[in-house]
N, C-alpha and C. Protein backbone atom coordinates (compact mmCIF):
# COMPACT_ATOMS: atom_id res chain seq x y z
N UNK A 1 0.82 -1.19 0.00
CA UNK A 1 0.00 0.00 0.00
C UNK A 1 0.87 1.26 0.00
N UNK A 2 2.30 0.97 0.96
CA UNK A 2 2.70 2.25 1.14
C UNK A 2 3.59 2.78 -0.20
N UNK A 3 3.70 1.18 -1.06
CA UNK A 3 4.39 1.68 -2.19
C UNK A 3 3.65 2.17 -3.44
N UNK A 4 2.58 1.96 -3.59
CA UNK A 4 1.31 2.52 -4.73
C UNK A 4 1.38 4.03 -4.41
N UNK A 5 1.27 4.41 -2.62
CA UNK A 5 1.27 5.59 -2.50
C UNK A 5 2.75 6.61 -3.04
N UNK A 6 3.61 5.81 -3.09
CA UNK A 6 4.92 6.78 -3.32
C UNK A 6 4.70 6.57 -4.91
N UNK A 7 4.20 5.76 -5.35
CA UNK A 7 4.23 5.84 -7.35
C UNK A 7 3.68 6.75 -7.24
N UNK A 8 2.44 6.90 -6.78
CA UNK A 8 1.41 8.22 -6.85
C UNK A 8 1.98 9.20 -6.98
N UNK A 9 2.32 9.81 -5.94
CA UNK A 9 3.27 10.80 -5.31
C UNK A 9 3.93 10.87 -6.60
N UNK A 10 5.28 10.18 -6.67
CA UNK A 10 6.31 10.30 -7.44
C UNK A 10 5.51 10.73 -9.19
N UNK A 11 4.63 10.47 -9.48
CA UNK A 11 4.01 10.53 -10.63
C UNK A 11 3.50 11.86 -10.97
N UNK A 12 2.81 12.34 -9.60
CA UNK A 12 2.71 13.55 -9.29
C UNK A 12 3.60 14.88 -9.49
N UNK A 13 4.28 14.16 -9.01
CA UNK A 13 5.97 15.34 -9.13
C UNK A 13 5.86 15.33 -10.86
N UNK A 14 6.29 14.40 -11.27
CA UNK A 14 6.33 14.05 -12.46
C UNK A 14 5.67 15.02 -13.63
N UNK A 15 4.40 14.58 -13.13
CA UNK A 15 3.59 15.28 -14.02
C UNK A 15 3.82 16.84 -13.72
N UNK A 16 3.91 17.22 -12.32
CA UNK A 16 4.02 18.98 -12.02
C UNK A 16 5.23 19.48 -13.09
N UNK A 17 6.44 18.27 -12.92
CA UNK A 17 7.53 19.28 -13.51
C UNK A 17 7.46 19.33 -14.76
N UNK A 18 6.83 18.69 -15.78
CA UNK A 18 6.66 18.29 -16.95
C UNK A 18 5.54 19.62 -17.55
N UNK A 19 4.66 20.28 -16.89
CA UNK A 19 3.84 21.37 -16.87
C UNK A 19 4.44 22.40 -16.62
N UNK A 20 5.70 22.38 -15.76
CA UNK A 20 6.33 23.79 -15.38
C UNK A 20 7.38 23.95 -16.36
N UNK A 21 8.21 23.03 -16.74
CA UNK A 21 8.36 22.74 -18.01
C UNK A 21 8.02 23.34 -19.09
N UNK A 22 7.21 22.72 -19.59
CA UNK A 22 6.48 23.31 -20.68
C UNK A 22 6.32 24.49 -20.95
N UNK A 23 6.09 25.43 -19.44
CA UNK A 23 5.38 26.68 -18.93
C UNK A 23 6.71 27.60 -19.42
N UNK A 24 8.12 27.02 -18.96
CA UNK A 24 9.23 27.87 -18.91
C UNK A 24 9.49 27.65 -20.40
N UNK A 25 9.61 26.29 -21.20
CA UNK A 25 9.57 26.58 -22.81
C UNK A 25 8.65 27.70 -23.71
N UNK A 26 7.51 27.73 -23.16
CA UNK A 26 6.81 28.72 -23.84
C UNK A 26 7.21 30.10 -23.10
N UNK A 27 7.36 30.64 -22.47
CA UNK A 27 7.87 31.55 -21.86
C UNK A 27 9.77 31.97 -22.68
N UNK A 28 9.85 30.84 -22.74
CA UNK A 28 11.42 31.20 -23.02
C UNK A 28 10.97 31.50 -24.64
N UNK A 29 10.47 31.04 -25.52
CA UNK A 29 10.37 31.02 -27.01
C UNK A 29 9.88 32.46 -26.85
N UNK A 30 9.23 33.30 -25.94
CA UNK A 30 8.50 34.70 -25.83
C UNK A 30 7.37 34.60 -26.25
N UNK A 31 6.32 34.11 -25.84
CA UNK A 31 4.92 33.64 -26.04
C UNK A 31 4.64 33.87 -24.26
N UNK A 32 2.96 34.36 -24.71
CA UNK A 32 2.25 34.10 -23.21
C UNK A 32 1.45 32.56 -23.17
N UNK A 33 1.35 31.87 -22.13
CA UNK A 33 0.57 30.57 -21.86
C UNK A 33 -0.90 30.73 -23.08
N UNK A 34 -1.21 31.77 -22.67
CA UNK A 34 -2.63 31.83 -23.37
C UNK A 34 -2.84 32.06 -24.36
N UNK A 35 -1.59 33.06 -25.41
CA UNK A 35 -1.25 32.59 -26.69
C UNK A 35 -0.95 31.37 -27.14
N UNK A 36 -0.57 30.78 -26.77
CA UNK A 36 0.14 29.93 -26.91
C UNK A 36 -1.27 28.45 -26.97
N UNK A 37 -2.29 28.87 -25.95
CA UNK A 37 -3.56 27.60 -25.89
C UNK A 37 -4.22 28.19 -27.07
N UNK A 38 -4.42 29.56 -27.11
CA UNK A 38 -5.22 30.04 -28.46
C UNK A 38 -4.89 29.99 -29.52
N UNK A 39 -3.54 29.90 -29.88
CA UNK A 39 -2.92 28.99 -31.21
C UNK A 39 -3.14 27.39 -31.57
N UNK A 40 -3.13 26.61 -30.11
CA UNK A 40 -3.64 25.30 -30.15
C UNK A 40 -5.12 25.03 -30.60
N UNK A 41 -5.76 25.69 -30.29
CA UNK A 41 -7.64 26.23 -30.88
C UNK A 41 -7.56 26.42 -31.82
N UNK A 42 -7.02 27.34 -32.12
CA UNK A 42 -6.98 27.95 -33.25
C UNK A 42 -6.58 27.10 -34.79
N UNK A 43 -5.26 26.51 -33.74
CA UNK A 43 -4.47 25.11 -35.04
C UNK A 43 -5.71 24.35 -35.21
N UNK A 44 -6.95 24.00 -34.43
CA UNK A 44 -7.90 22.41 -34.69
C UNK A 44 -8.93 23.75 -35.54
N UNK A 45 -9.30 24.85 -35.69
CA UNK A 45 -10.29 25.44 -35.88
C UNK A 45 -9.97 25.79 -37.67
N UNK A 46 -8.58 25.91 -37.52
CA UNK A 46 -8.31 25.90 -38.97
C UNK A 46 -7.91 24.77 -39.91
N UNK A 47 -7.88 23.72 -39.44
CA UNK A 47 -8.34 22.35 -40.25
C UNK A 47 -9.68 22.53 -41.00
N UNK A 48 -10.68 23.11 -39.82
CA UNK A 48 -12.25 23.29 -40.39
C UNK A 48 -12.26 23.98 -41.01
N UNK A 49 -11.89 25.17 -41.47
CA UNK A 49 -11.76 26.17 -42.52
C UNK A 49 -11.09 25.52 -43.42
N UNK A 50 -9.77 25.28 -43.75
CA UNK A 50 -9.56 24.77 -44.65
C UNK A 50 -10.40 23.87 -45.26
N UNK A 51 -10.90 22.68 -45.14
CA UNK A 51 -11.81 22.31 -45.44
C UNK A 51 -13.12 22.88 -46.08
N UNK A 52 -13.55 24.00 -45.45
CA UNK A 52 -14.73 24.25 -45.44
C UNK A 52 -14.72 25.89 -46.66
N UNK A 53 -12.97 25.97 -46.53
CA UNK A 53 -12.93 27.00 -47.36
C UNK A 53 -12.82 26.16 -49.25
N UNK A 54 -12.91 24.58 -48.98
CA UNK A 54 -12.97 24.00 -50.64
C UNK A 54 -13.80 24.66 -51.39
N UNK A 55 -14.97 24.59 -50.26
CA UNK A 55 -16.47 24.98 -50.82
C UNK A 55 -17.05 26.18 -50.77
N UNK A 56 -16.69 27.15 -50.74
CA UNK A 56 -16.99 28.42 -50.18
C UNK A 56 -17.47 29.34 -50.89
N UNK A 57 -17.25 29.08 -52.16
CA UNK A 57 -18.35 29.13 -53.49
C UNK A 57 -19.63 29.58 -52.94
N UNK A 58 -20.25 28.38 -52.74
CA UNK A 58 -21.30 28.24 -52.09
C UNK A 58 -21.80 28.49 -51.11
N UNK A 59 -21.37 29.33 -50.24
CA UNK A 59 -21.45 29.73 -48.94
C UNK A 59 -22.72 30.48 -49.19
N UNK A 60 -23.60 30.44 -48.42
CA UNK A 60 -24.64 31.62 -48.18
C UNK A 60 -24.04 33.04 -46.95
N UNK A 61 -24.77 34.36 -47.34
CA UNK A 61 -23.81 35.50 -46.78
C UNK A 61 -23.89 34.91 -45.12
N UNK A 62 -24.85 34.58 -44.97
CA UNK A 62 -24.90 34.21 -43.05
C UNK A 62 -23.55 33.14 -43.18
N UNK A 63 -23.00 32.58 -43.53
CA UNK A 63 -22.06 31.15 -43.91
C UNK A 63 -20.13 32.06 -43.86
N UNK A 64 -21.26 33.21 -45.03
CA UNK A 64 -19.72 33.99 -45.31
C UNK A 64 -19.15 34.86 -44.20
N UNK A 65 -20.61 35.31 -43.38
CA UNK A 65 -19.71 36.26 -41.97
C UNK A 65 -19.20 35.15 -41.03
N UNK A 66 -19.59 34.39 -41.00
CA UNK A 66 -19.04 33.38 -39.79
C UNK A 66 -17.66 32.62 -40.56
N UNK A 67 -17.66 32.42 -41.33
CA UNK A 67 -15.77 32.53 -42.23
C UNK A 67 -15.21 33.41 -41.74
N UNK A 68 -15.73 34.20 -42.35
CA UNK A 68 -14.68 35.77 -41.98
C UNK A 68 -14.47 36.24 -40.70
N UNK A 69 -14.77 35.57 -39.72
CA UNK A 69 -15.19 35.98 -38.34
C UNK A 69 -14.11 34.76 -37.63
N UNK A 70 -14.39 33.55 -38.04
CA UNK A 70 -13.72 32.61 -37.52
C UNK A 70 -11.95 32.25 -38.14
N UNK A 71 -12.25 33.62 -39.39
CA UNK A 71 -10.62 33.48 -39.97
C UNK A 71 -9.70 34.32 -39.38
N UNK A 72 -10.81 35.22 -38.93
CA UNK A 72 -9.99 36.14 -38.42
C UNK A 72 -9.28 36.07 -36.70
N UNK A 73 -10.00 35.08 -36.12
CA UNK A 73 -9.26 35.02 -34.91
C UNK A 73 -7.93 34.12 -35.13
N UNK A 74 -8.45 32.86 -36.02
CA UNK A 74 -7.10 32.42 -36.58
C UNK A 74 -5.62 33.73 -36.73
N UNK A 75 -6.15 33.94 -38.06
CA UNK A 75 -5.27 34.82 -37.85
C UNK A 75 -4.45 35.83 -37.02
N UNK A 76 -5.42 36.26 -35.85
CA UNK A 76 -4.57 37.21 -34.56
C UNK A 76 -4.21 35.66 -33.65
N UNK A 77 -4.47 35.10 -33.86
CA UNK A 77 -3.75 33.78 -32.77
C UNK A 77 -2.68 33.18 -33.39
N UNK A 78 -2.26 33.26 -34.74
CA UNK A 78 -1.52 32.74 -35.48
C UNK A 78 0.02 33.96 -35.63
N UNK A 79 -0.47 35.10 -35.51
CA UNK A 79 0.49 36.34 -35.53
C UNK A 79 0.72 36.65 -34.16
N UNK A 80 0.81 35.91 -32.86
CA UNK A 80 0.67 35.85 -31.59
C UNK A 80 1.98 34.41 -31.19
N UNK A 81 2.48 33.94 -32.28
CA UNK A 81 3.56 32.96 -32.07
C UNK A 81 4.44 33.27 -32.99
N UNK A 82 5.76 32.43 -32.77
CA UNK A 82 6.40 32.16 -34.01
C UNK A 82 6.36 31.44 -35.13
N UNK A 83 6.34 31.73 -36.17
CA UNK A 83 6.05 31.18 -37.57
C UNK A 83 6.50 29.87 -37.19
N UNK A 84 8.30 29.68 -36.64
CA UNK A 84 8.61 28.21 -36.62
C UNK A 84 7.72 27.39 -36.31
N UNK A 85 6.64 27.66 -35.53
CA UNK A 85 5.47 26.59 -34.92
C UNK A 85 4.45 26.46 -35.63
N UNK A 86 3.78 27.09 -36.78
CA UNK A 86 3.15 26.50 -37.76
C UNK A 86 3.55 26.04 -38.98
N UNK A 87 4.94 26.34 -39.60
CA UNK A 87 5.36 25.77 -40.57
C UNK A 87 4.63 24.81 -40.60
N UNK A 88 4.59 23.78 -40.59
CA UNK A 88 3.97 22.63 -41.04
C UNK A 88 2.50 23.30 -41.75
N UNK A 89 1.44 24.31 -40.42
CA UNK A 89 0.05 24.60 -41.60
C UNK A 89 -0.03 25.74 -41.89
N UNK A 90 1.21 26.30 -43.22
CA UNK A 90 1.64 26.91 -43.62
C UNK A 90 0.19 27.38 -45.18
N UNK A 91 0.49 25.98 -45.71
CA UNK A 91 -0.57 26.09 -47.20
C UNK A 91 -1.81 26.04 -46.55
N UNK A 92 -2.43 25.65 -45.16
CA UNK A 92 -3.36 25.74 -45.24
C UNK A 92 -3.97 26.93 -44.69
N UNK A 93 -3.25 27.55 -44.24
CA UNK A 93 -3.28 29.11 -43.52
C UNK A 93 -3.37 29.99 -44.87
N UNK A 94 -2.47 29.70 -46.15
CA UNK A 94 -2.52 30.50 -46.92
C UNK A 94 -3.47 30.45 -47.92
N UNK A 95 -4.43 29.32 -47.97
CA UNK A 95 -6.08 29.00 -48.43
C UNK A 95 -6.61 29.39 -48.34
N UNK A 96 -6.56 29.58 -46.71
CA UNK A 96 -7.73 30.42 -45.44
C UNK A 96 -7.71 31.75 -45.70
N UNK A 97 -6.67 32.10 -46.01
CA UNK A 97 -6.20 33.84 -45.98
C UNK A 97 -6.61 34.14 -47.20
N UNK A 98 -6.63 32.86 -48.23
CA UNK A 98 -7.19 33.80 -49.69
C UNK A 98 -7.92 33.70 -49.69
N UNK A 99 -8.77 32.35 -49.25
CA UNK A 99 -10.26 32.24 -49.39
C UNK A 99 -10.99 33.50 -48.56
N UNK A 100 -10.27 33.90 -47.57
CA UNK A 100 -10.87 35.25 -47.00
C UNK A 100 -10.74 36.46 -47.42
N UNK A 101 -9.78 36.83 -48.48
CA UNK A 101 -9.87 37.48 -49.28
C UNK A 101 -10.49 37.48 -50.00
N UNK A 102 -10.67 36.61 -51.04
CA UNK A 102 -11.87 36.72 -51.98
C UNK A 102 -13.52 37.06 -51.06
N UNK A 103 -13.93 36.37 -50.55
CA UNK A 103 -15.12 36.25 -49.85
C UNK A 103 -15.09 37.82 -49.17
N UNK A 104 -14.15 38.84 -48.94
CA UNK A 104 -14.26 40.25 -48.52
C UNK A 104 -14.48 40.98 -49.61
N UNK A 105 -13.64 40.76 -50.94
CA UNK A 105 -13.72 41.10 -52.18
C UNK A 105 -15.16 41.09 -52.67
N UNK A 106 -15.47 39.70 -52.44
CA UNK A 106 -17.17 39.46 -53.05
C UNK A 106 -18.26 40.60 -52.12
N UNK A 107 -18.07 40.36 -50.99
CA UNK A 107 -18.89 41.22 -50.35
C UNK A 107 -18.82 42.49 -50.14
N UNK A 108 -17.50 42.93 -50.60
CA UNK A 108 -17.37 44.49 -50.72
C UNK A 108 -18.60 45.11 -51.83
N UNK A 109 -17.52 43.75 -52.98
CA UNK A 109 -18.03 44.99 -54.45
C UNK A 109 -19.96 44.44 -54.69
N UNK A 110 -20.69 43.76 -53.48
CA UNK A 110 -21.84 43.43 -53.68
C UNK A 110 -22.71 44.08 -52.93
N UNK A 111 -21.94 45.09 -51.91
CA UNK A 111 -22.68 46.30 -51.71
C UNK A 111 -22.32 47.02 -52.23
């Protein structure tokens, strides 16, 4: 019993330093914690755009403000880190960014 309790324990530690950790890597790269979770959101939120920017053609205008709304936090959460950390969703950021261009374009010159 008394040794389950020291794995515990010891696991505990474990896990704390592995979080403080982390805490001092993002800190050291010059990022705040909460940039840093809102880029993680942000990284799963722009999978869905990409995606959703294939079709966007078709978007109805209620369809097109909520694009443009949801691209745009991407984007201030994405200019809130260093580039080195999205390289990888590089093309799909730059989809998002045109597809949101056009779709501002369309709705400009349609009022």
């Amino acid at each position: 019993m008394n040794l389950a309790l020291i794995i515990v324990y010891i696991l505990i530690l474990v896990i704390f330093y592995l979080i403080i950790f982390a805490v001092f890597q993002i800190k050291s790269a010059g990022m705040k914690v909460k940039d840093f979770w809102t880029f993680i959101k942000a990284n799963e939120t722009l999978d869905k755009l990409y995606a959703f920017s294939k079709r966007y053609e078709k978007l109805s205008p209620q369809e097109q403000v909520i694009f443009l709304s949801e691209a745009e936090k991407i984007f201030s959460a994405f200019d809130k880190v260093p580039n080195m950390l999205w390289e990888e969703e590089y093309s799909k950021y730059m989809e998002v960014l045109d597809k949101y261009k056009d779709i501002r374009v369309l709705r400009w010159t349609s009022h």
